[in-house]
N, C-alpha and C. Protein backbone atom coordinates (compact mmCIF):
# COMPACT_ATOMS: atom_id res chain seq x y z
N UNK A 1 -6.98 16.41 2.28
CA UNK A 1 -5.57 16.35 1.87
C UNK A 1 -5.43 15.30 0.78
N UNK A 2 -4.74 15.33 -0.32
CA UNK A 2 -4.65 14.52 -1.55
C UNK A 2 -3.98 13.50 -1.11
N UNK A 3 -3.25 12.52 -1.79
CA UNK A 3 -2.67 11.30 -0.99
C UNK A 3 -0.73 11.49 -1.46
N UNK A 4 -0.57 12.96 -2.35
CA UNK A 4 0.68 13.21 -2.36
C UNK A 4 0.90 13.64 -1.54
N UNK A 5 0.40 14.42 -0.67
CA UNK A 5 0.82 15.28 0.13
C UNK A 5 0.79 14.49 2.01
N UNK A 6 0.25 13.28 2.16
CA UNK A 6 0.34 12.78 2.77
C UNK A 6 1.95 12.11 3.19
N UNK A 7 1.90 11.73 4.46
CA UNK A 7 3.51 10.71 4.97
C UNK A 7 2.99 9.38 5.58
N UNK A 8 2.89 8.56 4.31
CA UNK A 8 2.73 7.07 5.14
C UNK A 8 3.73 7.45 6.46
N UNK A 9 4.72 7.62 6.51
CA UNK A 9 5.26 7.34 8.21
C UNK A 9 4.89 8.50 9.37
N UNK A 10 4.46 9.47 8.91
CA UNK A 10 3.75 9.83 10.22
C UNK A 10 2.45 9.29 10.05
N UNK A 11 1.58 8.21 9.77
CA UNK A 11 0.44 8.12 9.88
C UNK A 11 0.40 6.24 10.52
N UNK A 12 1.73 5.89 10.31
CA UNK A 12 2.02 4.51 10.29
C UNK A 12 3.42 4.21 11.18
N UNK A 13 3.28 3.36 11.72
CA UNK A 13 4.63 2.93 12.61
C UNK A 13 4.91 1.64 12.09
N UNK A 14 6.28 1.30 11.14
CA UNK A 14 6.35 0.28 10.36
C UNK A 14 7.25 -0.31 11.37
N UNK A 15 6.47 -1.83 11.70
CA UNK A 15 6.93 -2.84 12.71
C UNK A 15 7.87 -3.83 12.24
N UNK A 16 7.87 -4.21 10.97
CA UNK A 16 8.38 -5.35 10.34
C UNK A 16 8.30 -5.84 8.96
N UNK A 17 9.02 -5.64 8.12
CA UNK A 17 9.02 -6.42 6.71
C UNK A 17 8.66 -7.97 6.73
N UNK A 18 7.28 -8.36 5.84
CA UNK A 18 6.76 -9.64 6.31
C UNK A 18 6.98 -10.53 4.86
N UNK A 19 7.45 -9.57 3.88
CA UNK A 19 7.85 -10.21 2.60
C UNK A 19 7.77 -9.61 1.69
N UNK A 20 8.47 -9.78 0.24
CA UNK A 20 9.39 -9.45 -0.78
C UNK A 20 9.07 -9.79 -1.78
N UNK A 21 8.85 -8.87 -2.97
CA UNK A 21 8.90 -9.34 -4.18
C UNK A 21 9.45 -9.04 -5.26
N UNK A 22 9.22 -8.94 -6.71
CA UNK A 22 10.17 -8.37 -7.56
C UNK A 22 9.67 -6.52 -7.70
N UNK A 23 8.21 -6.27 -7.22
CA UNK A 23 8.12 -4.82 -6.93
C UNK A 23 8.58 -4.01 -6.10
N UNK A 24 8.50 -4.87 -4.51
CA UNK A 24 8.43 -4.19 -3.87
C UNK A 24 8.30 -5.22 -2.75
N UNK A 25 7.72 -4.58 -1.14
CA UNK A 25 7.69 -5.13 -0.31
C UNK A 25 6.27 -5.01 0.53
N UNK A 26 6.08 -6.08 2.08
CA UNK A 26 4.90 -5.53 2.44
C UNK A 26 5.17 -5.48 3.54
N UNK A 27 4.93 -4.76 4.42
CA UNK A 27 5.03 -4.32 5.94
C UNK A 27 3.93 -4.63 6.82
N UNK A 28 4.25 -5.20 7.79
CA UNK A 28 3.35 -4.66 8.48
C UNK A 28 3.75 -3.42 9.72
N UNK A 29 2.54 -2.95 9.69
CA UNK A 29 2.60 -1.60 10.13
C UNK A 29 1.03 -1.33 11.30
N UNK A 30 1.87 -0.25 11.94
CA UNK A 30 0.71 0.03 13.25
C UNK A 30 0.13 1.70 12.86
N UNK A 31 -1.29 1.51 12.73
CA UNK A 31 -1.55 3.10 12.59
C UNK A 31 -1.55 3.92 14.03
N UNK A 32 -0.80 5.04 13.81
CA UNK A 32 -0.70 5.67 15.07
C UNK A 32 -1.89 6.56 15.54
N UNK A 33 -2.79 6.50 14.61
CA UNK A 33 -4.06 7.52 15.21
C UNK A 33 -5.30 6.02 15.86
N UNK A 34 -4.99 5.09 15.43
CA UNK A 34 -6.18 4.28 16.58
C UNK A 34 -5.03 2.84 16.11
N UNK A 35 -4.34 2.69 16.31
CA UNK A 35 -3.29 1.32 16.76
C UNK A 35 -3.34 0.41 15.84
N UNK A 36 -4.81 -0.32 15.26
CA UNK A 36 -4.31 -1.13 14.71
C UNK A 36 -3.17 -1.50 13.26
N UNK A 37 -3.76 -2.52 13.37
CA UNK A 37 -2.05 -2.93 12.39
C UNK A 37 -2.85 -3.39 10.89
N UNK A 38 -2.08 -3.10 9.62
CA UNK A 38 -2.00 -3.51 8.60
C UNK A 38 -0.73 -3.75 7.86
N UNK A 39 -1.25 -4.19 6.97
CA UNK A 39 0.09 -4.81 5.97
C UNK A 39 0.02 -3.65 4.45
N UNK A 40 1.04 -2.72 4.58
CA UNK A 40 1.18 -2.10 3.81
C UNK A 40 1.68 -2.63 2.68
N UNK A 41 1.39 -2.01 1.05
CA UNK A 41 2.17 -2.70 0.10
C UNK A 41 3.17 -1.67 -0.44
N UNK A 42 4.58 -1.66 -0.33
CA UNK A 42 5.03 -0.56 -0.90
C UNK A 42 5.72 -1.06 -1.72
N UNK A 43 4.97 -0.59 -2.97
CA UNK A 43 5.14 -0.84 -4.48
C UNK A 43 6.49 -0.14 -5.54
N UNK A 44 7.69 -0.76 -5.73
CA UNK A 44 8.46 0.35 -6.73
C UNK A 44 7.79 0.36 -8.45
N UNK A 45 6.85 1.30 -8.71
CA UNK A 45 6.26 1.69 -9.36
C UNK A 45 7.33 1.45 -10.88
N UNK A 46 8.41 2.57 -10.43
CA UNK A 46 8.99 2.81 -11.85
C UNK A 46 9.79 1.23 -12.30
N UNK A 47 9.97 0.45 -11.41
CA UNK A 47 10.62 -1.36 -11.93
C UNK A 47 9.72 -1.59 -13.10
N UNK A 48 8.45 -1.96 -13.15
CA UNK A 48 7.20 -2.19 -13.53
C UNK A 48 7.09 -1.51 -15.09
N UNK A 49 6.69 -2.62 -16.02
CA UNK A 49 6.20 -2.29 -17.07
C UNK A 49 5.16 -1.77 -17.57
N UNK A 50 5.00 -1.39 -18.95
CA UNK A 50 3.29 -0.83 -18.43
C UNK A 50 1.77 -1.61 -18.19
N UNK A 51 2.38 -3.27 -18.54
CA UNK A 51 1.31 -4.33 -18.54
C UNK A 51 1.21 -4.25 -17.13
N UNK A 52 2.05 -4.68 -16.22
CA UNK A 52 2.23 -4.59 -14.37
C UNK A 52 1.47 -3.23 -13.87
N UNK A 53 2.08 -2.06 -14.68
CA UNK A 53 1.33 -0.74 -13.90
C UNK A 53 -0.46 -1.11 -14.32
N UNK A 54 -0.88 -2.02 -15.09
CA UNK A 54 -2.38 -1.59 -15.48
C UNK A 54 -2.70 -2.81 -14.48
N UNK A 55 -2.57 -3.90 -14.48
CA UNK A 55 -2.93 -4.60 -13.51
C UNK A 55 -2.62 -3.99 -11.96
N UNK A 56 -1.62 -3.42 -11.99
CA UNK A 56 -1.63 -2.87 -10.64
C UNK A 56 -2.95 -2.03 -9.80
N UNK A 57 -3.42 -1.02 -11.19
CA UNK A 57 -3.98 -0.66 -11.21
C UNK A 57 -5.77 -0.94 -10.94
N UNK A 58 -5.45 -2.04 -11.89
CA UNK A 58 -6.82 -3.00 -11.70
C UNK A 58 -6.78 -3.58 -10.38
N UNK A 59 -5.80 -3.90 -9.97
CA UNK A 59 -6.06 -4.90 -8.44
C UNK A 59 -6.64 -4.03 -7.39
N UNK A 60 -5.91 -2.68 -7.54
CA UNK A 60 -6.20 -1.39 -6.81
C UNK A 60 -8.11 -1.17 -6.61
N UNK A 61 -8.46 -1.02 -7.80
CA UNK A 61 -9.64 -0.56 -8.42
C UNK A 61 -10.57 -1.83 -7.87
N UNK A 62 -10.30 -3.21 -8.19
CA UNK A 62 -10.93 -4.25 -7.75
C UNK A 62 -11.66 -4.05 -6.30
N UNK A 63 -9.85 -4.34 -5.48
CA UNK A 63 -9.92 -4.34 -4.08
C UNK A 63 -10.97 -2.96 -2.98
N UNK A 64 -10.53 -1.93 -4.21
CA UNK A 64 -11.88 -1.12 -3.08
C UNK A 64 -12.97 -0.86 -3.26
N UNK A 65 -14.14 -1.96 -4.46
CA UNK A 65 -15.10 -2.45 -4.43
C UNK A 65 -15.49 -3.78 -3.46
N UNK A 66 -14.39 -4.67 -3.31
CA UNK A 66 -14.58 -5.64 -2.39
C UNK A 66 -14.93 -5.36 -1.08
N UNK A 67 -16.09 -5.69 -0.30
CA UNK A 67 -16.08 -5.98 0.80
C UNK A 67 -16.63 -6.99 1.82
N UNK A 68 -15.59 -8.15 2.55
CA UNK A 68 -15.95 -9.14 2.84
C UNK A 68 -14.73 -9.59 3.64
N UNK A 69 -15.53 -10.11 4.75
CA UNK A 69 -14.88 -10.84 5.80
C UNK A 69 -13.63 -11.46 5.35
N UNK A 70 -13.14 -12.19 4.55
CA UNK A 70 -12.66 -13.14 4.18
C UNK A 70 -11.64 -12.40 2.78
N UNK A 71 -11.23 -11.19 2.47
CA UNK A 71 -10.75 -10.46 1.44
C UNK A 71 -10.63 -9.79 2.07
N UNK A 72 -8.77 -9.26 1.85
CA UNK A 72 -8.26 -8.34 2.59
C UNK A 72 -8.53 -6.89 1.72
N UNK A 73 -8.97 -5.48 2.86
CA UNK A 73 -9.37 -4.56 2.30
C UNK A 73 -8.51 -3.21 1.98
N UNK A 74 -8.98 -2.84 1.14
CA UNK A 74 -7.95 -1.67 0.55
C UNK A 74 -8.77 -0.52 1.49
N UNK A 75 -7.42 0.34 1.49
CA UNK A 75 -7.80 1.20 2.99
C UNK A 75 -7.35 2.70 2.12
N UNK A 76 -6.17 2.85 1.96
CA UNK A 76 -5.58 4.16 0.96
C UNK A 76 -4.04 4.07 0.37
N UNK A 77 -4.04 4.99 -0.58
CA UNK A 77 -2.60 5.04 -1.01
C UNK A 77 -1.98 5.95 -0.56
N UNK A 78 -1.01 5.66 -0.98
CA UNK A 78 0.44 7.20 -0.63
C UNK A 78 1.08 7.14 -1.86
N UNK A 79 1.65 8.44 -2.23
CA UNK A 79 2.59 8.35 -3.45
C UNK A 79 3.86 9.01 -2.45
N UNK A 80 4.81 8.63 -2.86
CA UNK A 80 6.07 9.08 -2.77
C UNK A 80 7.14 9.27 -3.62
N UNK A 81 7.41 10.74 -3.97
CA UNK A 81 8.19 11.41 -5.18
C UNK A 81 9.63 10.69 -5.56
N UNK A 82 9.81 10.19 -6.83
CA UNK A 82 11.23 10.05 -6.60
C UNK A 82 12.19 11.11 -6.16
N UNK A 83 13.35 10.51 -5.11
CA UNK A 83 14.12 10.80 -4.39
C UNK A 83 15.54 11.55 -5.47
């Protein structure tokens, strides 16, 4: 399944907004197919200039080469259509 066609909220049970920024926000959230919890980033894409969308991009790209105890790991995205 592609990651448009996915529903962060049936895949996620969002517990609590843990903080705020000028994009967007981060949640933490419980996955409902094996429980544990992450901190989702849900990003408002279209705020964002196109310098922000390429770093965004890059942080994206970074983070799911990283892997290490100590660096939080990129797991997947979701897109969600404007409304």
């Amino acid at each position: 399944m592609s990651s448009d066609q996915k529903d962060v909220n049936k895949d996620y049970l969002f517990l609590t907004c843990i903080g705020a920024g000028s994009f967007g926000k981060v949640h933490k959230a419980q996955s409902r197919a094996t429980q544990k919890i992450y901190a989702i980033k849900e990003i408002d894409y279209a705020k964002m200039q196109e310098k922000e969308r390429k770093l965004l991009v890059h942080e994206c790209n970074t983070l799911k080469e990283m892997h290490h105890s100590h660096i939080v790991s990129y797991v997947d995205r979701y897109l969600e259509k404007s409304r």
